[in-house]
Protein backbone atom coordinates (compact mmCIF):
# COMPACT_ATOMS: atom_id res chain seq x y z
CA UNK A 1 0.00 0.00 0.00
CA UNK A 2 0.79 3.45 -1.04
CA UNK A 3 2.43 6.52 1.42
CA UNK A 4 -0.41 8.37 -0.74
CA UNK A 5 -3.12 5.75 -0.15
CA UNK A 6 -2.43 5.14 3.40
CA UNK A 7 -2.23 9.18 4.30
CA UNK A 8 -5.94 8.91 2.70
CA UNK A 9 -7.03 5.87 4.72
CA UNK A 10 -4.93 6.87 7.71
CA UNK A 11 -5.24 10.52 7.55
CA UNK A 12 -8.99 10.35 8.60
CA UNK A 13 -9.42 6.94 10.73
CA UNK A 14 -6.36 8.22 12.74
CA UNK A 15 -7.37 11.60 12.99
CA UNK A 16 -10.39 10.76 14.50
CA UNK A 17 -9.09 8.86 17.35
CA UNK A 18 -6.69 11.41 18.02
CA UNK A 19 -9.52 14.28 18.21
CA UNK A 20 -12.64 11.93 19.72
CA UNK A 21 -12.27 14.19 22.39
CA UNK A 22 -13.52 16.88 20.47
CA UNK A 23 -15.44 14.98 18.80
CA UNK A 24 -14.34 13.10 15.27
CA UNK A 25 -16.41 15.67 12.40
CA UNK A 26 -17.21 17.99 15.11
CA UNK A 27 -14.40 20.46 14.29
CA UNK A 28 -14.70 23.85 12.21
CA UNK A 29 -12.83 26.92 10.64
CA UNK A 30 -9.58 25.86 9.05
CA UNK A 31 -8.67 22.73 11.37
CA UNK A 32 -11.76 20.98 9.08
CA UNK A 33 -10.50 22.07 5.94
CA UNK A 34 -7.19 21.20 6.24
CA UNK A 35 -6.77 17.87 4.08
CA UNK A 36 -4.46 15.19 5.92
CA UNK A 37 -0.57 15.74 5.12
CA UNK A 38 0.68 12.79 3.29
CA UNK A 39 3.47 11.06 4.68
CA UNK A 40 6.75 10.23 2.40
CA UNK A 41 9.23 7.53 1.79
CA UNK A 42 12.44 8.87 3.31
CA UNK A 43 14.40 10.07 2.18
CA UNK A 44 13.45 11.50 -1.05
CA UNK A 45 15.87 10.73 -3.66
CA UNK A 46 16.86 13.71 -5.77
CA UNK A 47 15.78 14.74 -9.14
CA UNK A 48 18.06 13.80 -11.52
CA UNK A 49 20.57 16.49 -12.70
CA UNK A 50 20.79 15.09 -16.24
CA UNK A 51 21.73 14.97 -19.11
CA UNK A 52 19.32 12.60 -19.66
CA UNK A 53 21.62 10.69 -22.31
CA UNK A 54 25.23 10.83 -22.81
CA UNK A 55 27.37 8.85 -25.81
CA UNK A 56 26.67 8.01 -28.96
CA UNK A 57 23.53 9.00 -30.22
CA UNK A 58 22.48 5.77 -32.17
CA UNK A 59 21.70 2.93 -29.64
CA UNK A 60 22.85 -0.07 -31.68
CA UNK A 61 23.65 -2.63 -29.26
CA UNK A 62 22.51 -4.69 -26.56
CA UNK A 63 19.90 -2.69 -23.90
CA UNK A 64 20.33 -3.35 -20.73
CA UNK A 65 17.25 -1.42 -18.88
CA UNK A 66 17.82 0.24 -15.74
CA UNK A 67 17.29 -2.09 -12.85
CA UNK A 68 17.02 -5.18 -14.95
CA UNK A 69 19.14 -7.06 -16.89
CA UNK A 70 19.91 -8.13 -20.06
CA UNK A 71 21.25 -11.63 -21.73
CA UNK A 72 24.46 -11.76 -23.09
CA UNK A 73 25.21 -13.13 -26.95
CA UNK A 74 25.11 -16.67 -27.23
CA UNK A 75 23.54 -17.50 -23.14
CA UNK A 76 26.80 -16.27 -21.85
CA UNK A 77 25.45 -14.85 -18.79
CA UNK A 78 23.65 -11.43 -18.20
CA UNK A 79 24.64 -7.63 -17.30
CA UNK A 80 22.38 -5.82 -15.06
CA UNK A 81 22.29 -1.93 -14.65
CA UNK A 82 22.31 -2.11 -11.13
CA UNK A 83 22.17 1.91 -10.77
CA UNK A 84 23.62 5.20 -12.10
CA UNK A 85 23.81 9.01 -11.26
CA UNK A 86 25.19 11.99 -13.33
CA UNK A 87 26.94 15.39 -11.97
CA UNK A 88 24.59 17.71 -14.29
CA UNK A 89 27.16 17.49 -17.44
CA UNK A 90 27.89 13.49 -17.48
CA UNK A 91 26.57 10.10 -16.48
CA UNK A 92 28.08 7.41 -14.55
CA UNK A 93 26.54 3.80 -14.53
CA UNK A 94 27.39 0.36 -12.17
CA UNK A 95 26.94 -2.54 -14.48
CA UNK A 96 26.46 -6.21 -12.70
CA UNK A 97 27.53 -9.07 -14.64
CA UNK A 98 26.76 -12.91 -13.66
CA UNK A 99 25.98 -16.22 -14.84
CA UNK A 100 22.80 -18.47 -14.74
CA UNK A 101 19.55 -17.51 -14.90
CA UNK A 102 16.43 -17.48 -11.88
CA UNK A 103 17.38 -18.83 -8.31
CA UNK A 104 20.57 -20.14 -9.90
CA UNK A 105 21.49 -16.69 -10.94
CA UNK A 106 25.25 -15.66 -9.36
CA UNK A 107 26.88 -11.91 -9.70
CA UNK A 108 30.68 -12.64 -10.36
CA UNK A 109 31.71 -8.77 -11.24
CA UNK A 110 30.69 -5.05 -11.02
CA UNK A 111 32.33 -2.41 -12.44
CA UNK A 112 31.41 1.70 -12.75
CA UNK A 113 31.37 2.28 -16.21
CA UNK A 114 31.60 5.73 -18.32
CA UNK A 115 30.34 6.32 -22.39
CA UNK A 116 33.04 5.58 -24.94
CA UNK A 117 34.57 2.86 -22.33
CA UNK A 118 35.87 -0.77 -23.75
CA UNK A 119 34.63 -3.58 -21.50
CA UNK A 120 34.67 -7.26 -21.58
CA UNK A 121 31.79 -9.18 -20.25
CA UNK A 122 32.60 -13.23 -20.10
CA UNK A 123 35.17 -12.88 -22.67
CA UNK A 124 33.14 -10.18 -24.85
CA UNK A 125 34.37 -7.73 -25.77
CA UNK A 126 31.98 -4.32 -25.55
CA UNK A 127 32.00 -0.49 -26.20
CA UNK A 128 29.68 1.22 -23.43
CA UNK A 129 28.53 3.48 -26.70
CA UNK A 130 25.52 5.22 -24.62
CA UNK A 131 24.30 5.59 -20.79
CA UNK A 132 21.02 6.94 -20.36
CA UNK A 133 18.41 7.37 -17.02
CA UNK A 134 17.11 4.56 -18.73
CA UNK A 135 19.59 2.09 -20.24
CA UNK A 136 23.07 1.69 -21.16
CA UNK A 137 23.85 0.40 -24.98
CA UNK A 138 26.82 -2.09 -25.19
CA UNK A 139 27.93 -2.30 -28.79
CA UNK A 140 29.83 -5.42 -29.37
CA UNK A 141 33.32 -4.54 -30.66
CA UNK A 142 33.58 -7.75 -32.81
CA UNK A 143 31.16 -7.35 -35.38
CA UNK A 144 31.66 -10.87 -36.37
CA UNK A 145 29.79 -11.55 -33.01
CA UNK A 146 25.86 -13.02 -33.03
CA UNK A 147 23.60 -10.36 -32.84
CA UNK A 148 22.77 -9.00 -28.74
CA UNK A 149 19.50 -10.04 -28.19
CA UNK A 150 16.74 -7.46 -27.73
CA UNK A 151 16.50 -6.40 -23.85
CA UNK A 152 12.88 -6.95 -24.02
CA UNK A 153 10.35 -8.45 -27.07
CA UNK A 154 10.29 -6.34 -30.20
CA UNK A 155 7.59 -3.70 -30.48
CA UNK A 156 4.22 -5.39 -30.51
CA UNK A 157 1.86 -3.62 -32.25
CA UNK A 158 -1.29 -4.90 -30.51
CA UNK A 159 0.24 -4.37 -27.04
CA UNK A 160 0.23 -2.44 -25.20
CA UNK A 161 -3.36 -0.30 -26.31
CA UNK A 162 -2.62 3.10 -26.28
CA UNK A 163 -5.34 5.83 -26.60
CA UNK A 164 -4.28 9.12 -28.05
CA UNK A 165 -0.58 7.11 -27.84
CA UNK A 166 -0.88 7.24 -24.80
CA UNK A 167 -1.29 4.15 -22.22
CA UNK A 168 -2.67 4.12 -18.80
CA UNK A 169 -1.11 2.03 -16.09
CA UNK A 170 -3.54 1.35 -13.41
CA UNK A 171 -2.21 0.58 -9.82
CA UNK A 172 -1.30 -2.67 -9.20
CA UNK A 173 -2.64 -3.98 -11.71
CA UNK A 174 -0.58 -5.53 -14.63
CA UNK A 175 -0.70 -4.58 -18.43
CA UNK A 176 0.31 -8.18 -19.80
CA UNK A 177 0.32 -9.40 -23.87
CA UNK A 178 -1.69 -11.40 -25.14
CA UNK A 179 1.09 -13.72 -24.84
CA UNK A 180 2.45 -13.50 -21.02
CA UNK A 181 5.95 -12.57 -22.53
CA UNK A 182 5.87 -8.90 -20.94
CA UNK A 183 4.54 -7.34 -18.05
CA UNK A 184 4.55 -3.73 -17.01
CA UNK A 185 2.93 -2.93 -13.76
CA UNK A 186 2.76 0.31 -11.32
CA UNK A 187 4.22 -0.69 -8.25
CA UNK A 188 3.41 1.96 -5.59
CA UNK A 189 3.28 5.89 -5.57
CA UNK A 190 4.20 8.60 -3.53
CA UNK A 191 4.27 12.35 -2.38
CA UNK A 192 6.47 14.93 -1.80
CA UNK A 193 7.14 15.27 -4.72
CA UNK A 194 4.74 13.25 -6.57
CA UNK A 195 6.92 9.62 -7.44
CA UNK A 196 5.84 6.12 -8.92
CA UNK A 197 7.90 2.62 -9.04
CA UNK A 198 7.25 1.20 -12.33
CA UNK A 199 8.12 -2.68 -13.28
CA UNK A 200 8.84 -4.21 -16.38
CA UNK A 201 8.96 -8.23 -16.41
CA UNK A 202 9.72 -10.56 -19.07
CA UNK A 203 9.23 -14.56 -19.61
CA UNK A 204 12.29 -14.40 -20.99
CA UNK A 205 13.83 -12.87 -18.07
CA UNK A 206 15.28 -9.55 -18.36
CA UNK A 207 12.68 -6.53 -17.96
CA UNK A 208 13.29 -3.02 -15.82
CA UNK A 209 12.42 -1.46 -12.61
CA UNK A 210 12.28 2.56 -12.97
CA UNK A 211 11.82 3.54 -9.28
CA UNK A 212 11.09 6.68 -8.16
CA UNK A 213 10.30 8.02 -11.65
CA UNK A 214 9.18 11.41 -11.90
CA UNK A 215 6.37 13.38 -14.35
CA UNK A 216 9.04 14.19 -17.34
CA UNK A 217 11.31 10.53 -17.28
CA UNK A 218 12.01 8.40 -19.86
CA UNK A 219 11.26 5.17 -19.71
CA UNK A 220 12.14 2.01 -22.35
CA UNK A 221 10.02 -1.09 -22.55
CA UNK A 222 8.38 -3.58 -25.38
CA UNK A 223 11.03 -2.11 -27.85
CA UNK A 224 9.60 1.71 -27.50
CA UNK A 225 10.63 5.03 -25.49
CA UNK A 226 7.40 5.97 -23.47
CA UNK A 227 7.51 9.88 -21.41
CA UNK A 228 5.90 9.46 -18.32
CA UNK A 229 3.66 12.48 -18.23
CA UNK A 230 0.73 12.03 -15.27
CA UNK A 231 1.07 10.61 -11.90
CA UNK A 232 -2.22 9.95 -10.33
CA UNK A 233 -2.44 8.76 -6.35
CA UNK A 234 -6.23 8.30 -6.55
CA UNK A 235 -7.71 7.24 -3.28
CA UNK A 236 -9.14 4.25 -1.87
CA UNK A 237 -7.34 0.81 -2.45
CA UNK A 238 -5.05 -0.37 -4.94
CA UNK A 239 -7.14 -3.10 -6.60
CA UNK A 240 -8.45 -3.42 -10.07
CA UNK A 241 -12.71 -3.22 -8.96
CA UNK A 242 -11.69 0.42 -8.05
CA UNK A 243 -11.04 3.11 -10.83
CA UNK A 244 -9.65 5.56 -7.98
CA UNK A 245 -7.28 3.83 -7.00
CA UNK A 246 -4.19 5.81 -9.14
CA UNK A 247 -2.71 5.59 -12.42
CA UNK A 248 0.11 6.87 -14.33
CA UNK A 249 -0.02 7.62 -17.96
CA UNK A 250 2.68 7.13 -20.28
CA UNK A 251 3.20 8.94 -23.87
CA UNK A 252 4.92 7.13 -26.50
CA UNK A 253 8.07 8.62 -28.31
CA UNK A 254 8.47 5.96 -30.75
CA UNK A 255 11.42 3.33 -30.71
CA UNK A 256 13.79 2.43 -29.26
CA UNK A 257 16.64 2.83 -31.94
């Protein structure tokens, strides 16, 4: 449960055990009025200082989404983007790199990484060619190499259903294919300032987690670049029988590439 749905559960079943006293709806003038404050996660992570991209502006390569992770040509293991940060003029990323896949999953190296940096990732050989908010785009530097496979399915174009290109992501309540092969879901929301944790899962494995993403991110998923442009807390709770219960709504850009 939401900080934003429990201040509006909380805010008056609280309230009026603290005030039956005075009586609970008995109280006038500006005390009344005065909606409940929401309480926050703590502490509130900082906007990000941008750029929002930095590198090569063509993302050929393999994805790797931010908080998920990506597998590496020919099943040799996976890279996650475990998390990143910029100063305001450049952006930083910490890559995770392991073998197996599910419960049998095991991290054997992490590195910081930079754009324009040569890396090699079980025996691969990479250029970190972008680092976004989003992703980070490792080219392969031997082009004789199999092709990186997508970070998540290619761009279906019956899912998700957009309206005015724009789709609606209802709390918790997932937005699945037709198919089961990708999920996205809106994991919680908060206030001060106005946040949402947004998951993207695969069958495949792989997928995202954007937390804490602000009106304004970027965000990439299903082989498209989506703007998240309305964070919604609603009320009441999160459950699919009620319409209130918050949304956020997410514009597409167009691909990926």
């Amino acid at each position: 449960m939401t900080d934003v749905v429990r201040a509006v559960r909380a805010g008056v079943l609280v309230g009026c055990v603290l005030m039956v006293a005075a009586g609970c709806g008995g109280a006038s003038g500006a005390d009344a009025s005065r909606p409940p404050t929401p309480p926050s996660r703590a502490p509130v992570p900082p906007a990000d200082r941008g750029p929002e991209c930095e590198g090569a502006p063509a993302a050929d390569g393999l994805h790797v989404l931010r908080g998920g992770s990506a597998e590496l040509p020919g099943g040799a293991g996976w890279v996650l983007y475990k998390e990143g940060g910029s100063d305001g003029t450049h952006r930083t990323a910490t890559l995770t790199n392991g073998t197996g896949t599910g419960a049998a999953s095991a991290s054997t190296a992490s590195w910081p990484v930079r754009p324009g940096q040569s890396l090699t990732v079980s025996g691969r050989a990479f250029t970190v060619s972008q680092i976004c908010a989003y992703r980070v785009v490792l080219t392969p530097q031997d082009k004789a190499a199999p092709a990186p496979p997508p970070a998540s399915p290619a761009a279906d174009p019956d899912w998700p259903t957009l309206t005015d290109g724009r789709l609606r992501l209802r709390f918790h309540v997932p937005d699945t294919d037709e198919h089961g092969a990708i999920s996205a879901v809106l994991e919680d929301i908060a206030a001060g300032p106005d946040r949402a944790d947004i998951a993207v899962m695969t069958r495949a494995g792989g997928g995202a987690a954007y937390p804490d993403a602000r009106v304004g991110d970027t965000l990439e998923f299903a082989g498209r670049l989506w703007k998240l442009t309305v964070i919604d807390p609603g009320v009441g709770e999160p459950s699919e029988a009620n319409p209130r219960s918050g949304h956020v709504d997410l514009q597409l850009i167009g691909p990926s590439r």
